[in-house]
Protein backbone atom coordinates (compact mmCIF):
# COMPACT_ATOMS: atom_id res chain seq x y z
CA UNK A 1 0.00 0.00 0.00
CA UNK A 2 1.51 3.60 -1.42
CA UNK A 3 -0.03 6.49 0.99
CA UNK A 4 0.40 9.91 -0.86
CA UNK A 5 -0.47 13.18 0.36
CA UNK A 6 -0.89 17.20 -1.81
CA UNK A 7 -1.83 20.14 -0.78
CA UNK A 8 -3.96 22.20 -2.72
CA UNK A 9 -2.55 25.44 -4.29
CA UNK A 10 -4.40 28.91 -5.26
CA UNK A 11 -3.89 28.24 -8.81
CA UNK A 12 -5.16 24.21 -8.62
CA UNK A 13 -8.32 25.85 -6.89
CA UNK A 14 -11.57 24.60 -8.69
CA UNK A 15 -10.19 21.57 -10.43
CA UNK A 16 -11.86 18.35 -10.08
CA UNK A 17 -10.21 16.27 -7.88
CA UNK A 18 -9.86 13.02 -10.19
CA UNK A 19 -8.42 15.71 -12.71
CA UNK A 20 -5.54 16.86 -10.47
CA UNK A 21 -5.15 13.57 -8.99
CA UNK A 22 -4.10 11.80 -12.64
CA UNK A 23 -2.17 15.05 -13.36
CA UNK A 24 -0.09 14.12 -10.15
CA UNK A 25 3.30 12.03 -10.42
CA UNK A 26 0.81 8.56 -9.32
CA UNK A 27 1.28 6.33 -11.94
CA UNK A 28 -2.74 6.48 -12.22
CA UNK A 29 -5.37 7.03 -14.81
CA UNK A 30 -8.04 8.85 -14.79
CA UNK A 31 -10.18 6.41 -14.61
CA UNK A 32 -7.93 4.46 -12.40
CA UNK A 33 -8.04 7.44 -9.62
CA UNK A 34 -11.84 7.73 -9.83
CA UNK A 35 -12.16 4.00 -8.93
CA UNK A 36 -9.97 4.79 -5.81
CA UNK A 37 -12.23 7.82 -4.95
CA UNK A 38 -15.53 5.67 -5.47
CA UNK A 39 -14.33 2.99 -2.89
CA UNK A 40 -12.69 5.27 -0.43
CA UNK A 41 -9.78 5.85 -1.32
CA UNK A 42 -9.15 9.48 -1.36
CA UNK A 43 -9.94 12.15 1.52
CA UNK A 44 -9.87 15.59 1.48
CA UNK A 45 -9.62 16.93 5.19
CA UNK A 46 -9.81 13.58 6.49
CA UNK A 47 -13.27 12.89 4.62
CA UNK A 48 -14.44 10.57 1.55
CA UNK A 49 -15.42 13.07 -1.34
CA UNK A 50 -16.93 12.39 -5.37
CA UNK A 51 -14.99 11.93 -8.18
CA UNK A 52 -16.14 15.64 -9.07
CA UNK A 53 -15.10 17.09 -6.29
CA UNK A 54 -13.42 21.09 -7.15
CA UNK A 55 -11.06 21.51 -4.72
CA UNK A 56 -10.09 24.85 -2.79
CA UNK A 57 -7.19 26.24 -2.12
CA UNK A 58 -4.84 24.49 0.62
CA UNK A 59 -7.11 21.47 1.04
CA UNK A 60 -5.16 18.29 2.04
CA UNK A 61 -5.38 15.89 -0.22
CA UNK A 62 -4.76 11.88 0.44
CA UNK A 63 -4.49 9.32 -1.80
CA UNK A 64 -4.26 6.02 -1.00
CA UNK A 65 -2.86 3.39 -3.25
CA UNK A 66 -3.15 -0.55 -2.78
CA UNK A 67 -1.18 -2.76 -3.30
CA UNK A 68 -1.46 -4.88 -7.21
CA UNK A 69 -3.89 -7.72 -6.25
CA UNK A 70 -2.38 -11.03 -7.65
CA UNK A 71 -3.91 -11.71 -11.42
CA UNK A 72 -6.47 -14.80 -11.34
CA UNK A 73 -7.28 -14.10 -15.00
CA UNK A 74 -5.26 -17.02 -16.86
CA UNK A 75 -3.39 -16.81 -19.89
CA UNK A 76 -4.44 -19.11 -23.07
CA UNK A 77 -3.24 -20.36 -26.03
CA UNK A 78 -5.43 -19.17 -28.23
CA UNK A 79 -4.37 -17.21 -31.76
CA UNK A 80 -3.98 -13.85 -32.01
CA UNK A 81 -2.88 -12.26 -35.00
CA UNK A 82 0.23 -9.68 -34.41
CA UNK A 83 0.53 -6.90 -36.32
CA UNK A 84 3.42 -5.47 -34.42
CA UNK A 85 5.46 -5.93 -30.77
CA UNK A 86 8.24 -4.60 -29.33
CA UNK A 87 9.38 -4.30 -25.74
CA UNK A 88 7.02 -1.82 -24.68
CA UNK A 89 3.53 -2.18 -26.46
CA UNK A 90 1.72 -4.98 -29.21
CA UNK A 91 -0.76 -4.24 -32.18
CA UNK A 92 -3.22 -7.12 -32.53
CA UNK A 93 -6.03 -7.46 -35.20
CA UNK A 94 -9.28 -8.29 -32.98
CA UNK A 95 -11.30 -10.66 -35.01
CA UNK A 96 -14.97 -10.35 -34.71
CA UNK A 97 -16.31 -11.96 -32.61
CA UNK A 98 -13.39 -11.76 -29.70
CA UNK A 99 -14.15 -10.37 -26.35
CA UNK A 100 -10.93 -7.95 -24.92
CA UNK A 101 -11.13 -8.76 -21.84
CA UNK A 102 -13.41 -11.04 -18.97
CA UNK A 103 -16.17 -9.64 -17.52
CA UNK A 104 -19.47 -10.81 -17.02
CA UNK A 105 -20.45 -14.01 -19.18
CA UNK A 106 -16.90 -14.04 -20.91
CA UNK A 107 -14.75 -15.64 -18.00
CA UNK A 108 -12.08 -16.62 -20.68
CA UNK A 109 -11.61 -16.73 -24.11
CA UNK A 110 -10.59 -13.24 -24.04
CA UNK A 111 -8.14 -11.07 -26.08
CA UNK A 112 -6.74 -10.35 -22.53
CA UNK A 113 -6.52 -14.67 -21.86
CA UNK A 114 -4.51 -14.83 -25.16
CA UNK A 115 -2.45 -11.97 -24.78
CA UNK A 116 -1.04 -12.93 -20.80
CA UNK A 117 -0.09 -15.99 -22.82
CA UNK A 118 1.45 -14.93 -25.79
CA UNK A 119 3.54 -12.08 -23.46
CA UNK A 120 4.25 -14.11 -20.75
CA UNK A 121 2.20 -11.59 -18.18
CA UNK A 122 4.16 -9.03 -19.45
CA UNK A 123 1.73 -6.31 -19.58
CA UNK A 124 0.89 -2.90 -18.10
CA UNK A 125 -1.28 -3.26 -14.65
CA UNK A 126 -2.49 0.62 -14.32
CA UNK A 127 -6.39 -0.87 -15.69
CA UNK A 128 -6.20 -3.64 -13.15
CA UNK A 129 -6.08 -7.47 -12.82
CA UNK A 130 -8.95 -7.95 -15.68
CA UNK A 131 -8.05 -5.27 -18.06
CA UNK A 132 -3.88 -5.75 -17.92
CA UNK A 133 -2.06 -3.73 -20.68
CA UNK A 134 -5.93 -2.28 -22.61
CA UNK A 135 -5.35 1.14 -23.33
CA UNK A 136 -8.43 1.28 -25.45
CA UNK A 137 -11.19 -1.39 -26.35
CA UNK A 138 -13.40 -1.89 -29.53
CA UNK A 139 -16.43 -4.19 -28.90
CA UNK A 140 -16.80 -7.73 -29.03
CA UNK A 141 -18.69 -8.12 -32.83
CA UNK A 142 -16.10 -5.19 -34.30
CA UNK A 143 -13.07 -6.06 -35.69
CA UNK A 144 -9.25 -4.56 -36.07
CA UNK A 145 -6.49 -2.80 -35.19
CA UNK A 146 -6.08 -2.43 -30.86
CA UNK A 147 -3.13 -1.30 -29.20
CA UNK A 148 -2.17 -3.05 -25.72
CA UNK A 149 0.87 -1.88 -23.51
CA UNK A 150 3.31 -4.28 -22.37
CA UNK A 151 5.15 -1.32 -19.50
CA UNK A 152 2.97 0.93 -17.49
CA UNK A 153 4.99 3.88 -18.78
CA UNK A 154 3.86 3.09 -21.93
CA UNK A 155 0.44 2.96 -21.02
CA UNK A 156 0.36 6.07 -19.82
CA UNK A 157 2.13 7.46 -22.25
CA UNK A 158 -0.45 6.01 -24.66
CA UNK A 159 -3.19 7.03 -23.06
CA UNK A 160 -2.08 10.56 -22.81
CA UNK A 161 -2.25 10.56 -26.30
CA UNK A 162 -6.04 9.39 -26.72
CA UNK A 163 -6.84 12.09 -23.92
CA UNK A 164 -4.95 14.81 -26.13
CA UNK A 165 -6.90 13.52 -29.18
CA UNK A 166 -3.40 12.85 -31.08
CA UNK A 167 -4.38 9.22 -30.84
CA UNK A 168 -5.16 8.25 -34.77
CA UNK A 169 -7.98 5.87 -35.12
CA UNK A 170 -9.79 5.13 -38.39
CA UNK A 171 -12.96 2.78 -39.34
CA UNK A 172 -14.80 1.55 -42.00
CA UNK A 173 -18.20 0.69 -41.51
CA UNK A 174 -21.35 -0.31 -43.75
CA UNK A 175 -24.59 1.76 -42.60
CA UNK A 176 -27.87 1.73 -43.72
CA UNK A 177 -30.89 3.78 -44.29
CA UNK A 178 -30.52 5.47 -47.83
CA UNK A 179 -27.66 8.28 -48.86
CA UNK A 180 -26.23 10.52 -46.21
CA UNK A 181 -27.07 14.15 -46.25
CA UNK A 182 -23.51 14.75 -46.83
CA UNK A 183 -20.44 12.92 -48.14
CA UNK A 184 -18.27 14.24 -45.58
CA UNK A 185 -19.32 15.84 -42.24
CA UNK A 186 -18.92 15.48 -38.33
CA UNK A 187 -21.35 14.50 -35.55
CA UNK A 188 -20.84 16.66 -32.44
CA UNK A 189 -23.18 15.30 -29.71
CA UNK A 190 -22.51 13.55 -26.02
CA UNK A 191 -23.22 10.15 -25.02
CA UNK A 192 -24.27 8.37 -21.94
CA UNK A 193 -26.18 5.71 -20.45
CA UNK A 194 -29.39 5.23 -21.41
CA UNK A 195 -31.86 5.64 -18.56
CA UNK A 196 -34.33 2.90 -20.18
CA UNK A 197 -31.64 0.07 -20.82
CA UNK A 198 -28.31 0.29 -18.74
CA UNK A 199 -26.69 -1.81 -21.68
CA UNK A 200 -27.51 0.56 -24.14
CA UNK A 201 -25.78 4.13 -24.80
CA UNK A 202 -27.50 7.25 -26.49
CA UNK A 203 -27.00 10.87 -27.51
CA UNK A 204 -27.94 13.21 -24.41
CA UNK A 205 -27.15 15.76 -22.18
CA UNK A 206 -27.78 14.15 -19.17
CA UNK A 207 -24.54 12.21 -17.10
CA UNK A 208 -22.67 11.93 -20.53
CA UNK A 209 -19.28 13.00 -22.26
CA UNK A 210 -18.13 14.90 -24.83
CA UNK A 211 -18.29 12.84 -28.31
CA UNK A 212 -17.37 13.83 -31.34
CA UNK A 213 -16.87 11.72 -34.80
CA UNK A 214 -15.77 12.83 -38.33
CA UNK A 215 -17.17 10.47 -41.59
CA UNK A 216 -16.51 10.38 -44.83
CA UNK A 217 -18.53 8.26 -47.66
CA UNK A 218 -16.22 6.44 -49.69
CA UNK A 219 -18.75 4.02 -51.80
CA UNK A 220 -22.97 4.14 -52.21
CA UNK A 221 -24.98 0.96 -52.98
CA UNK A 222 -29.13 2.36 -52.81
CA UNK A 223 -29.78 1.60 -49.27
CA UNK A 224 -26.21 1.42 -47.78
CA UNK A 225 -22.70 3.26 -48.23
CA UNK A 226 -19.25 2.33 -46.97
CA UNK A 227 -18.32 5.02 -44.81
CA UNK A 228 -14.72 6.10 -43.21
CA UNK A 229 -15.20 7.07 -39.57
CA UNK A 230 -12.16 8.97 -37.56
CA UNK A 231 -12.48 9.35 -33.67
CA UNK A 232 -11.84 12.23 -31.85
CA UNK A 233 -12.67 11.10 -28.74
CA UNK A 234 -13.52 7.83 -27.82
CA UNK A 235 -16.90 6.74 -25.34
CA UNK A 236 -18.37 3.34 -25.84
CA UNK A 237 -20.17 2.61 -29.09
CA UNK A 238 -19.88 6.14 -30.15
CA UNK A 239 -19.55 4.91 -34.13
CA UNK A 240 -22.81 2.96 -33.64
CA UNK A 241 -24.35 5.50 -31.68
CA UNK A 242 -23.75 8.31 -33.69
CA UNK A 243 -24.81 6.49 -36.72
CA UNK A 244 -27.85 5.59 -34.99
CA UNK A 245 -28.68 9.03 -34.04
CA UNK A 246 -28.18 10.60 -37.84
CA UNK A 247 -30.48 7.82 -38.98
CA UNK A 248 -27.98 5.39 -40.62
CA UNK A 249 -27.49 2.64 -37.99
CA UNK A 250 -24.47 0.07 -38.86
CA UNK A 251 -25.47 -2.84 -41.38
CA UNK A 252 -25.92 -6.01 -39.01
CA UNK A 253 -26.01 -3.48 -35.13
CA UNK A 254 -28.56 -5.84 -33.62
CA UNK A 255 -28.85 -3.07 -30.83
CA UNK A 256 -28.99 0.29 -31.90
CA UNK A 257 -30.57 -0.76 -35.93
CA UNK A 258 -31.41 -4.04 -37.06
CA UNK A 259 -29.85 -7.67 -37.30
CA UNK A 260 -28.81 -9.31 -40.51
CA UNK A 261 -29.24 -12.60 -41.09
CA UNK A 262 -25.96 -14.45 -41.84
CA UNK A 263 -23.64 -12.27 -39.91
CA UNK A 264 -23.18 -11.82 -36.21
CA UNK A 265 -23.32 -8.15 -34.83
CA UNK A 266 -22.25 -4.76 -36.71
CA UNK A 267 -20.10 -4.75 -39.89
CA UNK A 268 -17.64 -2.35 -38.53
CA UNK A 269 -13.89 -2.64 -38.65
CA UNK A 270 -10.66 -0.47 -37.03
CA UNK A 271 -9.03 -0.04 -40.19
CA UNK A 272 -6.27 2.48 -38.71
CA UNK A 273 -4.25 3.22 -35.87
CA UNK A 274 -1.44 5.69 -35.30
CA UNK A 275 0.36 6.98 -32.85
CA UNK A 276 3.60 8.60 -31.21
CA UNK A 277 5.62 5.50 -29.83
CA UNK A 278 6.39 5.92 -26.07
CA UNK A 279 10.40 5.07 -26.15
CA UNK A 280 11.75 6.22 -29.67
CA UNK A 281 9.26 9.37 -29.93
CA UNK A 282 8.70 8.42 -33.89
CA UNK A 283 4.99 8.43 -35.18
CA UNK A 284 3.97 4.81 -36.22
CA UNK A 285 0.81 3.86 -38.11
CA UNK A 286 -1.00 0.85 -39.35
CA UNK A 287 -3.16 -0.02 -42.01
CA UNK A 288 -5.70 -3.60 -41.59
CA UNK A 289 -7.50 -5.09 -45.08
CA UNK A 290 -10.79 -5.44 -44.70
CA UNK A 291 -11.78 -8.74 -42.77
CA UNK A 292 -13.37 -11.40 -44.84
CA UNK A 293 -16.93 -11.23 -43.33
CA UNK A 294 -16.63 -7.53 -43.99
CA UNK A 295 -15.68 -8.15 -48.14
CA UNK A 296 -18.49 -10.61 -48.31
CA UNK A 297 -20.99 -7.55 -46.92
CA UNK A 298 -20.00 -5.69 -49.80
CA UNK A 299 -19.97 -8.19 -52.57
CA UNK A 300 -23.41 -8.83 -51.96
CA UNK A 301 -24.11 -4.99 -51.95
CA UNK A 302 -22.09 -4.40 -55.15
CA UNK A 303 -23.97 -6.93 -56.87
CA UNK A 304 -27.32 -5.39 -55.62
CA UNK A 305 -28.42 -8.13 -53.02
């Protein structure tokens, strides 16, 4: 167990505490601190606060940290394809289908079960014993291009990135519902929870975060188009969300459009990643071809099916 204590100056007066917390010399994320502060973790004064806390001026701030609970989540053979690896981080291409890491109803199986093998537990523990090394997810029925730390520096180097919105990350996805209004254009609009299905997330103003996605049409077949999708910041579901919520839900999103028979889930791929590499400095991107249940989508929609 780390104990850490800061005192509050004039010109940190006002910030939210899980904001000046990650900002501190930790080791934490954002997230990682607000999980602290929602079981106890952190006092101000002696006394439990929220994770949106604004602090004043000279309050005493405690922080602190336990000790890395012993990973019961066990490594598996299972394939992975490797795009890149070095010392401090890997590129995988998910395949559809894969779940990143355990949690409720997906024990094992995981990207995270084949990964702890592959590595040899070498990877980052800043997200915890279930989520070791996951800087950033995609969901279970979306495929391509993730990027998983193997050192915690590098995690938090990476993650910095994302949070700066330097973090490249490109899609391709197949939506539905007739031409856009546009060819090119951005959809500016939070998400959150839904307050009628906790599994679900939607565009509102209530308990939700900043979301923001650029698209681009690259190809129309009468009903559908293969669209180009880059992330500026990155909530859950926000490509199938913010589909949704123009009116051109992803071909096959059984939960925010409609199911397709003869494919599983939403026919959306991570096409792209990029970013600034946390021990040489140099900018490194990668490019995925288009998965094979993805090609088949659009054979049947260039030949009018």
């Amino acid at each position: 167990m780390t104990k850490l204590d800061f005192i509050v100056t004039a010109e940190e007066t006002g910030e939210r505490i899980d904001r000046f917390l990650s900002a501190q010399d930790t080791g934490l994320t954002r997230s990682a601190v607000q999980k602290l502060i929602e079981d106890g973790g952190v006092t101000v004064g002696g006394k439990k606060v929220a994770k949106n806390y604004k602090l004043h001026n000279s309050d005493s701030v405690e922080i602190i940290i336990p000790d890395p609970v012993e990973l019961d989540v066990k490594p598996q053979d299972i394939p992975v394809e490797i795009v890149y690896e070095d010392s401090e981080l890997i590129v995988v291409n998910k395949p559809k289908g894969m779940v990143v890491h355990p949690a409720a109803g997906n024990p094992d199986g995981t990207l995270v079960n084949a990964l702890l093998y592959h590595c040899q537990g070498r990877l980052s523990s800043i997200n915890g014993v279930i989520r070791p090394g996951i800087v950033h997810r995609i969901d279970k029925n979306t495929s391509g291009l993730l990027i998983v730390a193997k050192t915690d520096s590098a995690h938090n180097f990476l993650a910095a990135q994302i949070k700066e919105h330097s973090f490249t990350r490109e899609y391709e996805a197949v939506l539905t519902g007739g031409r856009l209004k546009t060819p090119t254009g951005t959809v500016d609009a939070p998400i959150g929870r839904s307050k009628y299905d906790r599994k679900k997330m939607c565009v509102t103003e209530q308990n939700s975060k900043h979301a923001v996605t650029h698209y681009e049409v690259l190809e129309e077949f009468g009903q559908c188009s293969l669209v180009k999708f880059r992330l500026e910041t990155g909530r859950t579901h926000q490509i199938r969300v913010h589909s949704a919520y123009i009116g051109h839900p992803v071909y096959g999103d059984d939960v925010y459009g409609k199911a397709v028979k003869g494919i599983e889930g939403q026919c959306l791929h991570a096409k792209k990643i990029g970013f600034i590499h946390p021990a040489t400095k140099e900018y490194m991107e990668f490019d995925s071809e288009l998965p094979d249940y993805f090609q088949a989508v659009l054979k049947k929609l260039r030949a009018g099916n």
